[in-house]
Protein backbone atom coordinates (compact mmCIF):
# COMPACT_ATOMS: atom_id res chain seq x y z
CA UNK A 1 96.79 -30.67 140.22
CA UNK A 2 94.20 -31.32 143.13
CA UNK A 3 91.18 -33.56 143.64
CA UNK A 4 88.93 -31.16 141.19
CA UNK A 5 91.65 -31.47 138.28
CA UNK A 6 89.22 -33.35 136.04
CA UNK A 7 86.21 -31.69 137.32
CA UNK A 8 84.73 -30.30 134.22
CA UNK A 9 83.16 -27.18 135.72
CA UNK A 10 87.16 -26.62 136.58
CA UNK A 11 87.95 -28.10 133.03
CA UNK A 12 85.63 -25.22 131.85
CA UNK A 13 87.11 -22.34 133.83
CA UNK A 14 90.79 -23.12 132.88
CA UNK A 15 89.81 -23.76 129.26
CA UNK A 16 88.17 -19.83 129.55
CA UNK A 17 91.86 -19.06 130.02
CA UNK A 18 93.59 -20.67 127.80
CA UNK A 19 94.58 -23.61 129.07
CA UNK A 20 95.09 -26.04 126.35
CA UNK A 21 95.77 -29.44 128.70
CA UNK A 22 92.59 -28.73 129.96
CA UNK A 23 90.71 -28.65 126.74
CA UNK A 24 92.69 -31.61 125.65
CA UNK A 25 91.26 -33.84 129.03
CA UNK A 26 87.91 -31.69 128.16
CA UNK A 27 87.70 -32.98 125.14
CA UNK A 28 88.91 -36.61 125.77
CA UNK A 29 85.95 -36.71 128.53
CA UNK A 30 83.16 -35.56 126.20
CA UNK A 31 84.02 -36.25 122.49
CA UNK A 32 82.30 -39.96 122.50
CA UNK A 33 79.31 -38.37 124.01
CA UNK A 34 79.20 -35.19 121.40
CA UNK A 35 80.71 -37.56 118.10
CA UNK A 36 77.78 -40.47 119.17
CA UNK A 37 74.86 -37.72 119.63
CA UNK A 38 75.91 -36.26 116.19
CA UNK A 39 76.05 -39.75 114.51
CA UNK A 40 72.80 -40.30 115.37
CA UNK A 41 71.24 -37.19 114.12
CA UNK A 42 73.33 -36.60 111.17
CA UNK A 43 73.42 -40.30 109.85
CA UNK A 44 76.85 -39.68 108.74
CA UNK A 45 79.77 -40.29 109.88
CA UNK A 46 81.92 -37.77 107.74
CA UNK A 47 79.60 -34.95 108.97
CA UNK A 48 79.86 -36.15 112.47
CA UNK A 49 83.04 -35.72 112.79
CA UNK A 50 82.81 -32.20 110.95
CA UNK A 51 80.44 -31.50 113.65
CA UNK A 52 82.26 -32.91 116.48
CA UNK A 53 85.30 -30.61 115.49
CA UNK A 54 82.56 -27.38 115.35
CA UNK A 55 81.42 -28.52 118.82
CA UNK A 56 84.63 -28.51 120.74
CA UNK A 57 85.90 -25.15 118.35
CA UNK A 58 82.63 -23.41 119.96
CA UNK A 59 82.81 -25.03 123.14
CA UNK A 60 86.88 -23.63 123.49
CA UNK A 61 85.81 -19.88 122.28
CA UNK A 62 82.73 -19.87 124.58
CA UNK A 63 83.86 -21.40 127.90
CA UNK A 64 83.92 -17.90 129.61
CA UNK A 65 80.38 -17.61 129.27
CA UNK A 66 79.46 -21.06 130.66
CA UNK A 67 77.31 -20.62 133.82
CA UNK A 68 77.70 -23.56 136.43
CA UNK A 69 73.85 -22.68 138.20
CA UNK A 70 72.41 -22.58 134.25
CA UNK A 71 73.20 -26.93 133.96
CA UNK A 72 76.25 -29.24 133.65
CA UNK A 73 78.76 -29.14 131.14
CA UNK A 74 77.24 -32.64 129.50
CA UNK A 75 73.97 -30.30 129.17
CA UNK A 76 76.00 -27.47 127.79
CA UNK A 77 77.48 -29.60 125.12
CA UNK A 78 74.81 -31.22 124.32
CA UNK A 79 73.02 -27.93 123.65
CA UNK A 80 75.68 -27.03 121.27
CA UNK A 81 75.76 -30.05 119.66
CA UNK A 82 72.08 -29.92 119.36
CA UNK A 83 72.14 -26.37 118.15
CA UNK A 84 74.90 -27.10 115.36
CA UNK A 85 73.23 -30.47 114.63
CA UNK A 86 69.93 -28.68 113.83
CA UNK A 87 71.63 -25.97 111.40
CA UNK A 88 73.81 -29.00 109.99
CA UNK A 89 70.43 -29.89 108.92
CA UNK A 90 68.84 -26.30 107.45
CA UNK A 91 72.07 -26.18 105.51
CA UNK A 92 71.93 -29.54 103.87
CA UNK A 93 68.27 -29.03 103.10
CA UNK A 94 68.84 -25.85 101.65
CA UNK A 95 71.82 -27.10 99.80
CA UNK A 96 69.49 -30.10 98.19
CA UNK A 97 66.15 -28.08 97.83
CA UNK A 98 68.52 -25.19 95.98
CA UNK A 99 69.53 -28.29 93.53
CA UNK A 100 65.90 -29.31 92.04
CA UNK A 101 64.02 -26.34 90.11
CA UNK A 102 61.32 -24.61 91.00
CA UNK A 103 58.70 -26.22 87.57
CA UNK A 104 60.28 -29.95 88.63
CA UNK A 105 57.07 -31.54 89.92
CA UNK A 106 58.36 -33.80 92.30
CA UNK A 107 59.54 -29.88 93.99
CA UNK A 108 56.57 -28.63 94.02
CA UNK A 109 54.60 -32.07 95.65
CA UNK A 110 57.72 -32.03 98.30
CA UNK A 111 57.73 -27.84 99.26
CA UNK A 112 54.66 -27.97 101.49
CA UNK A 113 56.52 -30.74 103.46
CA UNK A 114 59.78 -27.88 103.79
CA UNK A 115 58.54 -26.77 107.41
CA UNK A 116 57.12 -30.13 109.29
CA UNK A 117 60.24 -31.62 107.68
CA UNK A 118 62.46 -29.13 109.89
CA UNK A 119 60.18 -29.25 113.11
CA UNK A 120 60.55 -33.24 112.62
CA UNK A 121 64.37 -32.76 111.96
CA UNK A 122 64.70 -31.00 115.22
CA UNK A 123 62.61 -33.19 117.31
CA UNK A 124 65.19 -36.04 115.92
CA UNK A 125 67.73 -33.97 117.52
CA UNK A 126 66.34 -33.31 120.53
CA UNK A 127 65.26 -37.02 120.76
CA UNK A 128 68.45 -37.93 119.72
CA UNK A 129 70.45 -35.45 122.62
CA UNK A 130 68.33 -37.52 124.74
CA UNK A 131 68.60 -41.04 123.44
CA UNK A 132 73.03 -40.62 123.32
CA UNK A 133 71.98 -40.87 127.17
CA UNK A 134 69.92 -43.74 127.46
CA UNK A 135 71.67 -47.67 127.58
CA UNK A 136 72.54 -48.93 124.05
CA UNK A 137 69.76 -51.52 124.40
CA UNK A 138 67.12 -49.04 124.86
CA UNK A 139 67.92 -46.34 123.14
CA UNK A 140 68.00 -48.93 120.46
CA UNK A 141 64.18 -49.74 120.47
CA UNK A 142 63.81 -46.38 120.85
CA UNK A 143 65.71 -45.35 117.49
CA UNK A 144 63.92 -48.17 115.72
CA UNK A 145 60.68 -47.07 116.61
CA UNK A 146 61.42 -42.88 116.45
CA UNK A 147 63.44 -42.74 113.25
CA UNK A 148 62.38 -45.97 111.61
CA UNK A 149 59.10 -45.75 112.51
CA UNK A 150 59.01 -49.55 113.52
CA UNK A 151 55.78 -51.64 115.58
CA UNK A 152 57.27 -53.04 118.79
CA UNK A 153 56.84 -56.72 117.26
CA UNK A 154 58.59 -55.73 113.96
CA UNK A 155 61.61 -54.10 116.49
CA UNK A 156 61.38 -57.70 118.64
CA UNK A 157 61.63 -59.41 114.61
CA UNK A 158 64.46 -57.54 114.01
CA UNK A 159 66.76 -57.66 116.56
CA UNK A 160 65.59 -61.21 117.45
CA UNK A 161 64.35 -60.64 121.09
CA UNK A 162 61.13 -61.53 122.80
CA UNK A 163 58.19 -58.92 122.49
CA UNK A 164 58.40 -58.97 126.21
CA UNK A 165 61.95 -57.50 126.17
CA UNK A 166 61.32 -55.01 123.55
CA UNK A 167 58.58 -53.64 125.31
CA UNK A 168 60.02 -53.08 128.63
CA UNK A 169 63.46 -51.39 127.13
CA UNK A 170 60.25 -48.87 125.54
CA UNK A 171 58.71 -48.60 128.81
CA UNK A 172 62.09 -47.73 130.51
CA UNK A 173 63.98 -45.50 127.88
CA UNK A 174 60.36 -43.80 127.37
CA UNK A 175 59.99 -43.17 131.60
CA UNK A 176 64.19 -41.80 130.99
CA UNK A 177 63.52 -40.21 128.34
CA UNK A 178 60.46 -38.15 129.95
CA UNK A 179 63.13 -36.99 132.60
CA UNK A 180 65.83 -35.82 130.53
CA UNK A 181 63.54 -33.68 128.28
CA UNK A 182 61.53 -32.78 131.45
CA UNK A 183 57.70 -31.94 130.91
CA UNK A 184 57.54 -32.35 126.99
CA UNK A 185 55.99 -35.45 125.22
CA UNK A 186 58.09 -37.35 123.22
CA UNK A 187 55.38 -38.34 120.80
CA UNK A 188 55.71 -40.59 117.62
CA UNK A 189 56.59 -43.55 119.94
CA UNK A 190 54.42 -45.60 121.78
């Protein structure tokens, strides 16, 4: 094998044809990223690793059709992971909102919440593509402040840091965070 052995565009091409020692190193490269992205938005391990497997099945039947001008392979997994992630999600909801009847009244004060519940569900998992990039420290803020809907001082409380520090791991995952995700606004932090 030459220089470009572990390139994963190459990864990608010999993967479309079958090659499984490819997929294997594929795999290796990109399974921490993929299994730490779907931690994060799943909150479960169990259906993580469910997801990771889904990931890498899709990634192995669909590597013909990855384009190297349309974004990297980390971007092209992360996509798919997103993607899978998001209808992880639908299904679960549908599997618990299927479980209460219809005349319960804690249903019916919950089922105008259905819809911004998904939207918010797949901001988290856009977020969340985006934070599996970031340094542990700040995507850690980040996470506290996104999904737990922390104040900066009750983030600097809990982790035992100075304000100070808190705020400039927001600053700097927020400015990363505004690249990776390109023109949007990642709102509900500030």
């Amino acid at each position: 094998m030459g220089l470009g052995a572990d390139d994963p565009s190459d990864l990608i091409k010999r993967i479309a044809q079958g090659d499984r020692e490819s997929f294997g190193r594929f795999y290796d490269l990109y399974a921490p990223l993929v299994f730490t992205l779907a931690t994060r938005v799943l909150r479960s391990r169990t259906e993580a690793e469910d997801l990771l497997q889904d990931v890498f099945l899709q990634a192995w039947r669909q590597a013909g059709s990855y384009e190297k001008g349309r974004g990297s392979p980390e971007a092209w997994l992360i996509t798919i992971t997103r993607s899978r992630a998001i209808d992880k999600l639908r299904s679960v909801r549908r599997r618990d909102k299927g479980i209460v009847p219809s005349d319960d009244p804690a249903y019916s004060e919950t089922a105008g919440r259905v819809e911004s519940g998904e939207k918010e569900s797949e901001a988290k998992v856009m977020v969340g593509s985006a934070l599996a990039r970031l340094p542990d420290a700040q995507a850690r803020v980040l996470e506290l402040a996104y999904f737990d809907g922390m104040s900066q001082s009750e983030i600097a409380a809990r982790l035992g840091e100075p304000l100070g520090t808190v705020k400039t791991r927001m600053r700097d995952g927020l400015e990363r965070l505004r690249g990776f995700l390109g023109a949007k606004r990642v709102s509900g932090v500030s």
